[in-house]
N, C-alpha and C. Protein backbone atom coordinates (compact mmCIF):
# COMPACT_ATOMS: atom_id res chain seq x y z
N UNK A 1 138.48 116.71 -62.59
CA UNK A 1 139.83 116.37 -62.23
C UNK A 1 140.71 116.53 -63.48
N UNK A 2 141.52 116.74 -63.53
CA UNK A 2 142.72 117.32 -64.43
C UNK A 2 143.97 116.58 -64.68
N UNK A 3 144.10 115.98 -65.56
CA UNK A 3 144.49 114.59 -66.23
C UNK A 3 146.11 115.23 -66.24
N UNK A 4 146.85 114.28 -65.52
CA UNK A 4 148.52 115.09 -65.76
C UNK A 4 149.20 113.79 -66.72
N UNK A 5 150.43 114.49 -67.29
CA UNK A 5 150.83 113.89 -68.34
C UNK A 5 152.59 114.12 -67.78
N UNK A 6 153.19 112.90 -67.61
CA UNK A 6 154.59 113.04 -67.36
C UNK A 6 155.91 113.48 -68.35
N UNK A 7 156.21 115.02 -67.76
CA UNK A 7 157.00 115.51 -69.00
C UNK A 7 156.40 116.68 -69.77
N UNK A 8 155.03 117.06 -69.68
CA UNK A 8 154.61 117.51 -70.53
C UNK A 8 154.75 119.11 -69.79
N UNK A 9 155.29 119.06 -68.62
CA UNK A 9 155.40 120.77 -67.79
C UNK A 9 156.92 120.92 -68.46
N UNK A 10 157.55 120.12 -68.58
CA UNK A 10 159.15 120.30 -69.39
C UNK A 10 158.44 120.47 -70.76
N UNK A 11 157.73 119.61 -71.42
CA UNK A 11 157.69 120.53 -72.92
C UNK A 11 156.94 121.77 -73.26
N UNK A 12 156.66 121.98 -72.04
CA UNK A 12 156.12 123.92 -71.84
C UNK A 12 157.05 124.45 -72.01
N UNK A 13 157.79 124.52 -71.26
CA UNK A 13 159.06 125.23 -70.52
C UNK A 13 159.82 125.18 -72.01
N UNK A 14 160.31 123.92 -72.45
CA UNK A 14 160.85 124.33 -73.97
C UNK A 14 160.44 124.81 -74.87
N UNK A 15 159.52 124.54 -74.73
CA UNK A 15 158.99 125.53 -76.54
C UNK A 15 158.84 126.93 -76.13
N UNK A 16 158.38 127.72 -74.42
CA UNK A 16 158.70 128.55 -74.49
C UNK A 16 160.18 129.46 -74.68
N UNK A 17 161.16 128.10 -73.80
CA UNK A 17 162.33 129.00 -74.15
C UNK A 17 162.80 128.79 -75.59
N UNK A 18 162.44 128.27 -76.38
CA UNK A 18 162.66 128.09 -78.14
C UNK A 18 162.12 129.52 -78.38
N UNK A 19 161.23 130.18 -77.90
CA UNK A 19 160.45 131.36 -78.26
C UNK A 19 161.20 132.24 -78.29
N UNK A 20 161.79 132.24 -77.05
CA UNK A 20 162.51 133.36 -76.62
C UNK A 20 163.84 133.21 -77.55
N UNK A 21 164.73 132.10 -77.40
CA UNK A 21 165.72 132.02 -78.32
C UNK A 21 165.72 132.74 -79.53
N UNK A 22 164.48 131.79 -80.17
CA UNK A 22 164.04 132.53 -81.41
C UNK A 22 164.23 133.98 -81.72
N UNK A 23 163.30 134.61 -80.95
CA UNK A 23 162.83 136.34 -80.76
C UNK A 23 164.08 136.95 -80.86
N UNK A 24 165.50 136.28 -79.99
CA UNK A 24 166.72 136.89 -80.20
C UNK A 24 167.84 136.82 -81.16
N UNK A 25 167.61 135.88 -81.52
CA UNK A 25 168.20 135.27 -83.32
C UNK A 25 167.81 136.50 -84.21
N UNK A 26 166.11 136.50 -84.19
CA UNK A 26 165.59 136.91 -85.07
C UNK A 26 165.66 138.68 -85.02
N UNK A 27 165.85 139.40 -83.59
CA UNK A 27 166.04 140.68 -83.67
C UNK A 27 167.82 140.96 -83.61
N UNK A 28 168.46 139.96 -83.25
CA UNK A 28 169.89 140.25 -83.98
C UNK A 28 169.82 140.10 -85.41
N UNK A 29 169.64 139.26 -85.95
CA UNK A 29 169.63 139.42 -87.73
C UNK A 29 168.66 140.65 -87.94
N UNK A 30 168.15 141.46 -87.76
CA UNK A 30 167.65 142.65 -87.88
C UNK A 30 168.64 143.92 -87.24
N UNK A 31 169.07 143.84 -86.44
CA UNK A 31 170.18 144.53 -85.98
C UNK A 31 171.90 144.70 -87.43
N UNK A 32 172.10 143.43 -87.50
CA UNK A 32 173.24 143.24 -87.88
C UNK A 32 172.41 143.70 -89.45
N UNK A 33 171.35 143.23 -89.90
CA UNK A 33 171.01 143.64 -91.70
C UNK A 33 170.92 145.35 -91.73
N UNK A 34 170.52 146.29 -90.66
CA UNK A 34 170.64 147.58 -90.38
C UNK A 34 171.95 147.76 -90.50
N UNK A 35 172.55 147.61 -89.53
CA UNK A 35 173.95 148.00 -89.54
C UNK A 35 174.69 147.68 -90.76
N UNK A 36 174.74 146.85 -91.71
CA UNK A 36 175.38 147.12 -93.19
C UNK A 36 174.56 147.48 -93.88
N UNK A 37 173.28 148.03 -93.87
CA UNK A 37 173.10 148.98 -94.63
C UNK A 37 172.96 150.41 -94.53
N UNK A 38 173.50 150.67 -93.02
CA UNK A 38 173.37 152.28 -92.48
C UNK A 38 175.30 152.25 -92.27
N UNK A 39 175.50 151.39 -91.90
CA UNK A 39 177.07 151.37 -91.48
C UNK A 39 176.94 152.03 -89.64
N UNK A 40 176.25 151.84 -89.51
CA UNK A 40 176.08 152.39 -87.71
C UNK A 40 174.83 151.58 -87.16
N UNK A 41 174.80 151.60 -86.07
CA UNK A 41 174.04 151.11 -85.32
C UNK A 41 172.59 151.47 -85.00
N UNK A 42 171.20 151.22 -85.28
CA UNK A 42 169.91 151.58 -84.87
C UNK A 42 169.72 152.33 -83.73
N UNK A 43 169.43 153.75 -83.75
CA UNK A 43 169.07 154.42 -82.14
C UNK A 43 168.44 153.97 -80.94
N UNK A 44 167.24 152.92 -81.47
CA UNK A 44 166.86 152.13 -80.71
C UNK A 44 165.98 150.53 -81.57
N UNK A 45 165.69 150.07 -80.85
CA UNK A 45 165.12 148.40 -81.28
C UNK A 45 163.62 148.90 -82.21
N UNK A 46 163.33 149.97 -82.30
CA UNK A 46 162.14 150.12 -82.79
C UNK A 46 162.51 150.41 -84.31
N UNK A 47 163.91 150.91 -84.84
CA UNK A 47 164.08 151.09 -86.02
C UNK A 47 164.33 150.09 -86.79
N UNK A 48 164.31 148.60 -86.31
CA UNK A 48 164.18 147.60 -86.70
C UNK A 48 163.79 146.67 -86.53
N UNK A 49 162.28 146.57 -85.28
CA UNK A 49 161.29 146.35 -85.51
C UNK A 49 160.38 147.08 -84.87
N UNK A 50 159.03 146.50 -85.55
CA UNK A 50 157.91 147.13 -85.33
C UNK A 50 157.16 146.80 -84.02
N UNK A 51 157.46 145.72 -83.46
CA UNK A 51 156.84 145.18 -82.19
C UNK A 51 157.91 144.65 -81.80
N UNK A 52 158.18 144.88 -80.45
CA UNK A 52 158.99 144.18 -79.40
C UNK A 52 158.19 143.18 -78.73
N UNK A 53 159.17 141.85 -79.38
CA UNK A 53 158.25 140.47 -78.46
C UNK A 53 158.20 140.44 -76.94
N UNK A 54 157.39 139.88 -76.41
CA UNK A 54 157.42 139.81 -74.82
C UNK A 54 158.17 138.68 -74.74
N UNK A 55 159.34 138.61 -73.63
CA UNK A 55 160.26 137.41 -73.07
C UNK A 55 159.28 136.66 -72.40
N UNK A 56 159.37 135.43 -72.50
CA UNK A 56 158.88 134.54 -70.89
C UNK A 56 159.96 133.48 -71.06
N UNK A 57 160.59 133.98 -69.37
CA UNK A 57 161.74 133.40 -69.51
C UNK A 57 161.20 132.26 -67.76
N UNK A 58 160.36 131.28 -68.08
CA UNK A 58 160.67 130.07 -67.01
C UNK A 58 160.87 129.39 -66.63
N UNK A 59 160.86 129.63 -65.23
CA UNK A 59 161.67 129.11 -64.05
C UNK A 59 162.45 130.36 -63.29
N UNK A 60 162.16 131.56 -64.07
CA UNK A 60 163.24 132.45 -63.70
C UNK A 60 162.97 133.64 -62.86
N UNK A 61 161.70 133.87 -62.20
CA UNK A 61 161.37 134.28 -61.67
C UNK A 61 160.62 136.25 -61.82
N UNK A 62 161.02 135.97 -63.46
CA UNK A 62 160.78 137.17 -63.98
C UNK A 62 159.25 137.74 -64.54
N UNK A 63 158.55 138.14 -64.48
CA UNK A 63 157.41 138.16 -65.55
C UNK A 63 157.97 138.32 -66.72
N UNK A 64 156.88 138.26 -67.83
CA UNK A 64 156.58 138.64 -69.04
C UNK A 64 156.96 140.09 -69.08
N UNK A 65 158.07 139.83 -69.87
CA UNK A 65 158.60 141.31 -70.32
C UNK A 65 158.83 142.04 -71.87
N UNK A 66 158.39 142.72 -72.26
CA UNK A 66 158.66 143.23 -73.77
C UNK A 66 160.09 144.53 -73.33
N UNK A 67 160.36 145.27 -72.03
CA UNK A 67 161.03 146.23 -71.67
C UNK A 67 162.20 146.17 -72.55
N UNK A 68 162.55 146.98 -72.85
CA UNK A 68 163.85 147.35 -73.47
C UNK A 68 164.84 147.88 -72.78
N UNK A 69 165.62 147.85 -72.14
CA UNK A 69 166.89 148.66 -71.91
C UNK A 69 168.16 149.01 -72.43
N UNK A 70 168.64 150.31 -72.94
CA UNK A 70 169.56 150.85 -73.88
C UNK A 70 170.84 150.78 -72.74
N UNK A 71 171.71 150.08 -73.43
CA UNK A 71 173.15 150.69 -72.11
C UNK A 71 173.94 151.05 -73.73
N UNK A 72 175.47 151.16 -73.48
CA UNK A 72 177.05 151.12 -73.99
C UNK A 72 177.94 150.33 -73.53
N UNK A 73 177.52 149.23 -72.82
CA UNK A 73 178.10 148.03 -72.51
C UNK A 73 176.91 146.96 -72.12
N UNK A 74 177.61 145.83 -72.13
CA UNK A 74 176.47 145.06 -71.69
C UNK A 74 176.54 144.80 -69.82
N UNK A 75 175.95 145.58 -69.48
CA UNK A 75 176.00 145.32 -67.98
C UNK A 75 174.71 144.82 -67.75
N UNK A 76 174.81 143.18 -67.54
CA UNK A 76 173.72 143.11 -67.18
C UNK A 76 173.36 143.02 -65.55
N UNK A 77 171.83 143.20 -65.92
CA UNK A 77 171.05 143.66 -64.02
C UNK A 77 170.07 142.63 -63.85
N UNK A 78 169.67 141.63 -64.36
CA UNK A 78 168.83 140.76 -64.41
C UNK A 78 167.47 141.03 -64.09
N UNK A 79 167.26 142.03 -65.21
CA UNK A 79 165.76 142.65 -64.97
C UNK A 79 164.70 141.83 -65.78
N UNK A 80 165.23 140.57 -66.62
CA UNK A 80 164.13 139.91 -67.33
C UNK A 80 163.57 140.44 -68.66
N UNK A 81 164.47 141.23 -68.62
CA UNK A 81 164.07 142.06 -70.35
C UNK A 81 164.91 141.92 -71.45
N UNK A 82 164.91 142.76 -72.66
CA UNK A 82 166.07 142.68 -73.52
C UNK A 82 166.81 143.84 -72.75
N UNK A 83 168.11 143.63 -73.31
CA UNK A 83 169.01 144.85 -73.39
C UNK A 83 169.92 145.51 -74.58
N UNK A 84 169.86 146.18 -74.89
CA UNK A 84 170.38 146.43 -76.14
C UNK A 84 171.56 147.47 -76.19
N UNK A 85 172.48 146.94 -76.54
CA UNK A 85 174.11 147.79 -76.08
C UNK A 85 173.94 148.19 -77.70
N UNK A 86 173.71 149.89 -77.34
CA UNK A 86 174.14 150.94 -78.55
C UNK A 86 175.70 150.85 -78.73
N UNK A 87 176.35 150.24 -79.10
CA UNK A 87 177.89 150.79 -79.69
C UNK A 87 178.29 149.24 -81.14
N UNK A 88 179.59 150.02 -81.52
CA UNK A 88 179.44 149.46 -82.71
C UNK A 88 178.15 148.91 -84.02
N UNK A 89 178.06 147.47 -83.72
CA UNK A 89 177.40 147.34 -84.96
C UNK A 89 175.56 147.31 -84.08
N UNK A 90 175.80 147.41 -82.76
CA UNK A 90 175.05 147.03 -81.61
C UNK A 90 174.54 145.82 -81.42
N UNK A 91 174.13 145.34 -80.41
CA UNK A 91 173.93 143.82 -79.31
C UNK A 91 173.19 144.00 -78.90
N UNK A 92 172.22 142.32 -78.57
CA UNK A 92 171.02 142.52 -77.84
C UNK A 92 171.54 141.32 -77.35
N UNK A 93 170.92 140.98 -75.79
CA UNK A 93 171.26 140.17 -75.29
C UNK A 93 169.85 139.93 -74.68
N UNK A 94 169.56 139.20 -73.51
CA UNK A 94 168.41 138.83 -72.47
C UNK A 94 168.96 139.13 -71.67
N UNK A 95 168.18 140.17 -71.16
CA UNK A 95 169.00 140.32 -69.32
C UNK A 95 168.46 139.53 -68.33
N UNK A 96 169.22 138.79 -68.08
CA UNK A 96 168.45 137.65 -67.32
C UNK A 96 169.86 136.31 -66.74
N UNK A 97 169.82 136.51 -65.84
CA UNK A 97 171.53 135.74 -65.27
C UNK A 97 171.20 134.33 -64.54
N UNK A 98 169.37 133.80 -64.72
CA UNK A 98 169.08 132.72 -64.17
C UNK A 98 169.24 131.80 -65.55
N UNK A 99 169.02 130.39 -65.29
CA UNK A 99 169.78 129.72 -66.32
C UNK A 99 168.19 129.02 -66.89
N UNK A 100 168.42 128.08 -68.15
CA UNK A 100 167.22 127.81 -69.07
C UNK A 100 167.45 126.34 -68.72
N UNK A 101 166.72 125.91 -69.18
CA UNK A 101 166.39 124.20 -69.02
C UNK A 101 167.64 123.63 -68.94
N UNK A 102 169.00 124.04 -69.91
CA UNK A 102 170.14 123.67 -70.10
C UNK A 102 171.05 123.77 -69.03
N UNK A 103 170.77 124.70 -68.24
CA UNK A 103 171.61 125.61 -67.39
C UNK A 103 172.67 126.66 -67.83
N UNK A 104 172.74 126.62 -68.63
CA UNK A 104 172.66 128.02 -69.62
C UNK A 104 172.26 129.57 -69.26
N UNK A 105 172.73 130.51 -68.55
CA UNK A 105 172.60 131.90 -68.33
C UNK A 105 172.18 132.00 -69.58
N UNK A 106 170.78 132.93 -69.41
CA UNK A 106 170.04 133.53 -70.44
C UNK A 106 171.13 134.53 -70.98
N UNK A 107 171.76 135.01 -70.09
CA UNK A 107 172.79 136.06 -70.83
C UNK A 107 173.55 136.24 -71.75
N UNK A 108 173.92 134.49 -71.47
CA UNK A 108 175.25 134.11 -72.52
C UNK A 108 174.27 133.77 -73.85
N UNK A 109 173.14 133.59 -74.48
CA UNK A 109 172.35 133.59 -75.16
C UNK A 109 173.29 134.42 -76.62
């Protein structure tokens, strides 16, 4: 039998979405340290890093996603992945329009 603990399915859920937060902090400050030192924007997420983290974004109905998608705006489609808008200094966002523990659109992230 399998011993439950009250609260402890909410401190899943946060530390995963801390993960994810994280992952996007951490590949914008890689984005933005490229871009002043090229003065343009990375062709794609691989020129500034080496592994694309996998999202797990739950409650949201998405799997585990590492996918990348390139637009020139941020249109998002709520495919559960990153998205990464090539223009200017370029943007990454979470495509993802369901909300986090906070209620918070992953988007607005």
């Amino acid at each position: 039998m399998a011993a439950s603990y009250p609260g402890f399915e909410g401190l899943v859920r946060k530390s995963v979405e801390g993960k994810a937060a994280y992952d996007l902090r951490e590949l914008r400050s890689k984005l933005y340290a490229y871009y002043e030192a090229n003065k343009t924007c990375p062709p794609d997420l691989s020129a500034v890093a080496s592994e694309i983290p996998e999202l797990k974004l739950p409650a949201s109905g998405h799997p585990p996603s590492g996918e990348v998608r390139v637009s020139t705006f941020a249109d998002i489609r709520d495919t559960g992945g990153w998205l990464y808008v090539k223009a200017g200094a370029g943007s990454l966002y979470i495509d993802c329009v369901h909300p986090d523990a906070r209620g918070k659109p992953w988007s607005s992230h």
